[in-house]
Protein backbone atom coordinates (compact mmCIF):
# COMPACT_ATOMS: atom_id res chain seq x y z
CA UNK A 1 -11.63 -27.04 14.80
CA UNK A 2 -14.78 -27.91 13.38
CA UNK A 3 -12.95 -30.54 10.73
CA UNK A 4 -12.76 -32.98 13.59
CA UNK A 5 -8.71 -32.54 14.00
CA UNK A 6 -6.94 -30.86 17.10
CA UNK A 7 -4.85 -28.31 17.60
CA UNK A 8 -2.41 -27.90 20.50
CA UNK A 9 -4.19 -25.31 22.71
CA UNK A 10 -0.86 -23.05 22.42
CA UNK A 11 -1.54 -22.95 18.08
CA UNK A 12 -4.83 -20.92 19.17
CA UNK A 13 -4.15 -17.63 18.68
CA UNK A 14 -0.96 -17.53 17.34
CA UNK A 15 -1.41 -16.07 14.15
CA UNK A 16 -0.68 -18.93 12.11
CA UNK A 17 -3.79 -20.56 10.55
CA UNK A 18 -3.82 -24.53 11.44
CA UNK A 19 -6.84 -25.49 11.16
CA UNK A 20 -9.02 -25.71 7.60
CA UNK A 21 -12.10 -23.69 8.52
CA UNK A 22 -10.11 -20.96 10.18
CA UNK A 23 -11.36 -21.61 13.48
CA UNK A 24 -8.25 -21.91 15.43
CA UNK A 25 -7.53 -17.94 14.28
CA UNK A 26 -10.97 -16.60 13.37
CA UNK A 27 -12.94 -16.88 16.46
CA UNK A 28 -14.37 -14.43 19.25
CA UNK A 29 -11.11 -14.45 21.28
CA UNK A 30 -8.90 -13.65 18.41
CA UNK A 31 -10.29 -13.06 15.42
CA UNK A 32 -9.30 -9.63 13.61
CA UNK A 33 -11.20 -6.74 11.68
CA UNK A 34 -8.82 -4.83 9.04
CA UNK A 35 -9.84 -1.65 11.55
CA UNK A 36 -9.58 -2.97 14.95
CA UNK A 37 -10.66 -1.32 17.85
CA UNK A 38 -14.34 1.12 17.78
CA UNK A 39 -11.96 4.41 18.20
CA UNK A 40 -10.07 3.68 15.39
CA UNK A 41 -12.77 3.05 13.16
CA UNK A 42 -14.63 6.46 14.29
CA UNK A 43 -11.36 8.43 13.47
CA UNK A 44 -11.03 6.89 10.07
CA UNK A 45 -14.66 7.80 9.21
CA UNK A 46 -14.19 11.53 11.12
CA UNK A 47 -10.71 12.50 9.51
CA UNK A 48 -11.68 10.65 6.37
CA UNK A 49 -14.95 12.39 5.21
CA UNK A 50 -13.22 16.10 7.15
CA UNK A 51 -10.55 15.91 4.70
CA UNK A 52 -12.00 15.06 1.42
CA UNK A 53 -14.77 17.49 2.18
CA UNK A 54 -12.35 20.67 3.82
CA UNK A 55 -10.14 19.80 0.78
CA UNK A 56 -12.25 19.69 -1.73
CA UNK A 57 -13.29 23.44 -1.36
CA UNK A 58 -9.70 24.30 -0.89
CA UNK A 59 -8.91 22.94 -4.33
CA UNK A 60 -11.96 24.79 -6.31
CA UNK A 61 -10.84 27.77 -4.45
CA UNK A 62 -7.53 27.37 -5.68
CA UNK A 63 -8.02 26.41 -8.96
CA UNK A 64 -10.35 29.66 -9.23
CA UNK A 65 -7.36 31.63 -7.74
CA UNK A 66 -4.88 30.35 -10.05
CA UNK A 67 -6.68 31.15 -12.97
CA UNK A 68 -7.01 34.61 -12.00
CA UNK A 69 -3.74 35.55 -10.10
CA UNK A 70 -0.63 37.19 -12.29
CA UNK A 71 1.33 37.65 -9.68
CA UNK A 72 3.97 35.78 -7.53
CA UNK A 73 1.35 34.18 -6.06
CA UNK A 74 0.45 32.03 -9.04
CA UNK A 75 2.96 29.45 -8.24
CA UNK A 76 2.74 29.33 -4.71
CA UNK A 77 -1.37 28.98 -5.13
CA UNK A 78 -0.25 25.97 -7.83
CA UNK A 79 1.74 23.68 -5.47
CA UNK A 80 -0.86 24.80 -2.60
CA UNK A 81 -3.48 23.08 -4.77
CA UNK A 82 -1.28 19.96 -5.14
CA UNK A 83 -1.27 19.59 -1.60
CA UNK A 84 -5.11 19.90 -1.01
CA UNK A 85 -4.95 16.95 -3.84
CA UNK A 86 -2.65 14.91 -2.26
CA UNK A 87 -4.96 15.38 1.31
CA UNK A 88 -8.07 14.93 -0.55
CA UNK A 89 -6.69 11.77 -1.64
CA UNK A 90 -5.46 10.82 1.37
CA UNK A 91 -8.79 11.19 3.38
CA UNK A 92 -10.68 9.64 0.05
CA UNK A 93 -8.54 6.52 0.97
CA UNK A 94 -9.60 6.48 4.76
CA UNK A 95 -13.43 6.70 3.33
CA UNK A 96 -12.55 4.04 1.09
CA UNK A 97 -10.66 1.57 3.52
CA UNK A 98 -13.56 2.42 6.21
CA UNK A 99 -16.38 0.96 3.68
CA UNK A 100 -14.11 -2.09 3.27
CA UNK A 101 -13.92 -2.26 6.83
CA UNK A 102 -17.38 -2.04 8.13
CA UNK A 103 -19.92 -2.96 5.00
CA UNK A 104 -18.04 -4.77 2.35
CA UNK A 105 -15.90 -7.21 4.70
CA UNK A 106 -16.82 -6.46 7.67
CA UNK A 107 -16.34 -9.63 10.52
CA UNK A 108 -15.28 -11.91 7.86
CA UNK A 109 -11.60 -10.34 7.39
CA UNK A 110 -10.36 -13.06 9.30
CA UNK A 111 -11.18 -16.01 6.57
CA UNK A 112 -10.96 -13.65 3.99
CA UNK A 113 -7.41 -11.90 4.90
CA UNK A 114 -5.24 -13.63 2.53
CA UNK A 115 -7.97 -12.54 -0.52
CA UNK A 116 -8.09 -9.19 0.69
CA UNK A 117 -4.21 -9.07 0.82
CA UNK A 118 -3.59 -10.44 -2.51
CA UNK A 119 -6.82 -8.21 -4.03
CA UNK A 120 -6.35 -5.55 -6.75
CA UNK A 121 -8.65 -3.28 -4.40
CA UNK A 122 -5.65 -3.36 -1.65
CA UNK A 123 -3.28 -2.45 -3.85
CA UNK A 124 -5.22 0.41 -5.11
CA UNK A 125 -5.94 1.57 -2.01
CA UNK A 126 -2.23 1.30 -1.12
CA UNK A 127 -1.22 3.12 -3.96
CA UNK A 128 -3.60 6.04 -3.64
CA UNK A 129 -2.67 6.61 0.11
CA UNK A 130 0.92 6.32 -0.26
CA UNK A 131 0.67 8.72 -3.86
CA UNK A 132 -1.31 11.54 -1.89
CA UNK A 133 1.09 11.27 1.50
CA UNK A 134 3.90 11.54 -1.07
CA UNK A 135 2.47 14.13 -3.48
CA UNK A 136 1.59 16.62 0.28
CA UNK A 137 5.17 15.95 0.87
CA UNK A 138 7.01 16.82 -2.07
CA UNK A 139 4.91 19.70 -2.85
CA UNK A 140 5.26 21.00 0.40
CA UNK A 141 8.85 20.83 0.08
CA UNK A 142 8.75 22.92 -3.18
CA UNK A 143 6.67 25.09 -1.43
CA UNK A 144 9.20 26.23 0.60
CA UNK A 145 11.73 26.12 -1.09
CA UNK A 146 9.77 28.80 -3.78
CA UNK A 147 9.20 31.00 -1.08
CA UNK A 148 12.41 31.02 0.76
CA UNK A 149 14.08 32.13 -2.83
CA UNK A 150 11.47 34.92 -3.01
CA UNK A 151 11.98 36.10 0.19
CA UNK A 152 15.63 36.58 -0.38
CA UNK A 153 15.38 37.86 -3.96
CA UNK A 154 12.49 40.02 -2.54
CA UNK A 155 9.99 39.27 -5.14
CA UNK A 156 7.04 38.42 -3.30
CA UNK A 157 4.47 40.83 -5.16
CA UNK A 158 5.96 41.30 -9.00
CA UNK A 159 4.01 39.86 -12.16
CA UNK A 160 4.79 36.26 -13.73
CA UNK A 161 5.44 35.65 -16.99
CA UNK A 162 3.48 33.22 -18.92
CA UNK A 163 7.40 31.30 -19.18
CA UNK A 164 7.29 31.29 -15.54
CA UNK A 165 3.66 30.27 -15.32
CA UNK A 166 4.65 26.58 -17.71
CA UNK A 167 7.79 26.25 -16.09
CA UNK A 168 5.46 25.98 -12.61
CA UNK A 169 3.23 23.59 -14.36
CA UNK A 170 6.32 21.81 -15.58
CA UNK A 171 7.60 21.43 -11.86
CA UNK A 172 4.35 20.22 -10.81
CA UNK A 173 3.73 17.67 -13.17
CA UNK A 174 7.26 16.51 -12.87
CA UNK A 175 6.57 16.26 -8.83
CA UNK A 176 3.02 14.55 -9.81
CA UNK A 177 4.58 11.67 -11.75
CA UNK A 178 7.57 11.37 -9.40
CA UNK A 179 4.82 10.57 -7.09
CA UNK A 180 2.75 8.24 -8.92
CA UNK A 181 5.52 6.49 -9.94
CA UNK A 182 7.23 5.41 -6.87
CA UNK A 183 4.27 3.81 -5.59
CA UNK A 184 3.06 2.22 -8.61
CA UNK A 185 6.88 0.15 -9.03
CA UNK A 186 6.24 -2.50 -6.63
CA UNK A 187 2.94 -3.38 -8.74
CA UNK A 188 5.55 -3.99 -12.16
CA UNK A 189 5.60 -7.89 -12.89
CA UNK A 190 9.05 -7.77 -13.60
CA UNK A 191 9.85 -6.60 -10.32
CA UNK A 192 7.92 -9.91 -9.17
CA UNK A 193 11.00 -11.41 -6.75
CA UNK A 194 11.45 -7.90 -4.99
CA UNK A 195 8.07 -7.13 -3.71
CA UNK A 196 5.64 -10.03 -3.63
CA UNK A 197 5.11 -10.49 0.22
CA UNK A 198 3.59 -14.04 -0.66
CA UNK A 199 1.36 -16.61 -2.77
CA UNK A 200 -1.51 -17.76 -1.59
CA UNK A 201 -3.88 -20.63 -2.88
CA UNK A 202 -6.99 -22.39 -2.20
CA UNK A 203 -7.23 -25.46 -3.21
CA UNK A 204 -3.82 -26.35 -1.15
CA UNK A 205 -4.49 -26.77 2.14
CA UNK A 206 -0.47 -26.90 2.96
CA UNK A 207 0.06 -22.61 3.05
CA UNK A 208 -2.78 -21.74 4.93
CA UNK A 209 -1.27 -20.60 7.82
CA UNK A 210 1.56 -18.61 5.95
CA UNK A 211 2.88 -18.40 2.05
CA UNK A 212 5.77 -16.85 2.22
CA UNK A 213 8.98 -17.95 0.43
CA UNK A 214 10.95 -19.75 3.43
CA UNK A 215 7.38 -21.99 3.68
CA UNK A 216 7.08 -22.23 0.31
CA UNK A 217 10.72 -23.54 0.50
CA UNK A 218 10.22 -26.15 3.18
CA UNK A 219 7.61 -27.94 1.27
CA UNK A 220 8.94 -28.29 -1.39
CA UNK A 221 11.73 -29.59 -0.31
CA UNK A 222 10.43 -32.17 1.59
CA UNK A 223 8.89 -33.54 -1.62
CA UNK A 224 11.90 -32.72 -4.58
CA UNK A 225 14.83 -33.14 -1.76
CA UNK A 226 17.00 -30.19 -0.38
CA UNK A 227 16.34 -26.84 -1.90
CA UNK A 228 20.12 -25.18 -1.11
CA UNK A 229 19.40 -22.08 -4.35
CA UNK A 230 19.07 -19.17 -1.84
CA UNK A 231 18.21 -16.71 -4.77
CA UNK A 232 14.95 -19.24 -6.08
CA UNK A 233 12.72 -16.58 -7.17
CA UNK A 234 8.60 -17.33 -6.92
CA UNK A 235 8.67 -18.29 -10.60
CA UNK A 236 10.63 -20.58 -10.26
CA UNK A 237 8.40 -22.26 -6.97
CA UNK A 238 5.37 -21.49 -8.74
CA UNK A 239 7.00 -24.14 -11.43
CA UNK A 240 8.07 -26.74 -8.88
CA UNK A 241 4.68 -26.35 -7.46
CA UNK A 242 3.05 -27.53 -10.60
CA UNK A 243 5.11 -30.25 -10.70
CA UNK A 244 3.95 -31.65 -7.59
CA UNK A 245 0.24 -30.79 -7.44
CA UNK A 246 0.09 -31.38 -11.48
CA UNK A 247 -1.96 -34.83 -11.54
CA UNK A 248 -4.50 -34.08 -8.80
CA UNK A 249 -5.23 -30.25 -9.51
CA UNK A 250 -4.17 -29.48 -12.82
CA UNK A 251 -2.38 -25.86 -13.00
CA UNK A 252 -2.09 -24.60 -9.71
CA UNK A 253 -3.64 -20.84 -9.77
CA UNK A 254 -1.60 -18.83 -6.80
CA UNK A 255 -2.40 -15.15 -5.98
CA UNK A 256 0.49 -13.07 -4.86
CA UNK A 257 0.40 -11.35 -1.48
CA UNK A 258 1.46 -8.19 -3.20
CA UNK A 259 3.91 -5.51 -1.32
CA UNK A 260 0.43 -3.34 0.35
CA UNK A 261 -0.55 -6.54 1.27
CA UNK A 262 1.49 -6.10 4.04
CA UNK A 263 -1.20 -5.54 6.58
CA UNK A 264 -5.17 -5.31 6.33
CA UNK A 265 -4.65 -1.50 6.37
CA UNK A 266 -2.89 -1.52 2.53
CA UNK A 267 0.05 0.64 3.90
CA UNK A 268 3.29 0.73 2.39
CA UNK A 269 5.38 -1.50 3.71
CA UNK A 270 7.94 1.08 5.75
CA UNK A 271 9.25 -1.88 8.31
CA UNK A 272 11.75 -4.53 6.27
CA UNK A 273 13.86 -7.58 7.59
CA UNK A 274 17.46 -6.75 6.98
CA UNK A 275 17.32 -9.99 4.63
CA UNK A 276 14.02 -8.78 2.94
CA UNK A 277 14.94 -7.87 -1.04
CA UNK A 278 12.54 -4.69 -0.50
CA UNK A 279 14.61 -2.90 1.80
CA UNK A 280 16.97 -0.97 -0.33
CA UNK A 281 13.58 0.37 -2.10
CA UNK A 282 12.06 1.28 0.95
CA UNK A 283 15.43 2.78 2.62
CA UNK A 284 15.76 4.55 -0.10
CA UNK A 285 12.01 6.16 -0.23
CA UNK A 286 12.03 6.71 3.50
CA UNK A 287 15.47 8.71 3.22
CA UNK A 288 14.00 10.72 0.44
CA UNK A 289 10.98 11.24 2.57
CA UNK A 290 13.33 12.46 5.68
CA UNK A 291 15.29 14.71 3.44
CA UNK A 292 11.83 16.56 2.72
């Protein structure tokens, strides 16, 4: 690196970051874009803007519709429109990662990963994509389900009742916050030792290649003596970590690698260590997905 320390040449490259400019991982050999790859980056923009725009008539059309249909068709035009929403959205977060990608952050997503990771912006993003994937789902499901009871009670073309008409809007806000609910859980505070992928800092030069828990662990250990708690929980590092940085930087200021901080892509975080405290959360959203 520029800092005037060495590296071994097998630390270039390797994902971890050794050295304190960053050069050892953000260089032209290695160094990473949150979209990677010219094809990828086209697609994003192409499916991005095709969706929010294709959608976006589809929902005026069907909000039109709905206001005007009595029949049957009322409901089925109702979750219809909360899957044009939940594609709109969907696309609107391609659009949105795709700025971030080439005009916001561009090249300098390698020294500025572990910000990006731990940024409300990320986590927005995450949530939006994962609430409009889920919201498509759900009310797809519904969908069919409507129809296949229609089809065998064989009342595809009769009037609905205004009763029928709020219990419809009942079902679809009920799917709406199901959806913007599940995402929005791994954001809670009190929920901080299940889903915080990390803490990052800057003014401590010992987590820059990683600051994860097992890390975090290993430091501090070296300094208080053996850590053997396995449950510690980041609150409790966090307090540790004051207590050994507390003379030369005052109150340490960490930001937590939050659970879309996953990758530079904000996705939810499907993929869990068998030891990771997420997993029964995400096992329990992907089998809920499957079932759909």
């Amino acid at each position: 690196g520029t800092s005037g320390f060495y590296i071994s040449l097998v630390q270039k490259c390797d994902g971890k970051v050794d050295c304190l400019d960053h050069s050892d991982e953000c260089n032209e050999e290695c160094g990473k874009e949150i979209i990677s790859g010219m094809m990828l980056k086209v697609l994003a923009w192409a499916i991005g803007g095709s969706a929010m725009i294709l959608n976006a008539g589809s929902l005026v059309r069907r909000v039109l519709d709905i206001i005007t249909t009595k029949n049957v068709t009322h409901i089925n035009r109702t979750l219809t429109m909360l899957i044009n929403l939940g594609d709109f959205l969907t696309g609107l977060y391609l659009l949105l990662i795709s700025v971030q990608d080439s005009f916001v952050i561009g090249s300098s997503y390698c020294k500025r990963r572990s910000q990006w990771l731990s940024s409300g912006h990320c986590a927005f993003l995450g949530v939006m994509n994962f609430f409009g994937s889920s919201l498509s789902l759900f009310s797809m499901t519904a969908l069919s389900i409507f129809r296949v009871l229609n089809i065998m009670g064989g009342n595809l073309h009769r009037n609905v009742s205004e009763h029928e008409k709020w219990k419809a809007l009942l079902i679809s806000t009920i799917i709406v916050l199901f959806c913007i609910t599940i995402p929005c859980i791994p954001l809670v505070n009190f929920f901080e030792d299940f889903f915080v992928n990390g803490m990052t800092y800057n003014e401590i030069s010992l987590f820059l290649g990683s600051g994860d828990k097992k890390d975090h662990i290993k430091v501090l250990a070296a300094y208080f003596g053996k850590i053997t708690d396995p449950t510690i929980t980041w609150r409790m590092l966090k307090t540790l970590l004051n207590l050994m940085f507390s003379d030369n930087y005052g109150q340490i200021k960490g930001r937590r690698i939050h659970f879309y901080g996953n990758d530079g892509v904000c996705l939810f975080k499907f993929f869990v260590q068998s030891d990771d405290p997420q997993r029964v959360y995400v096992w329990l959203v992907v089998i809920s997905n499957f079932m759909c």
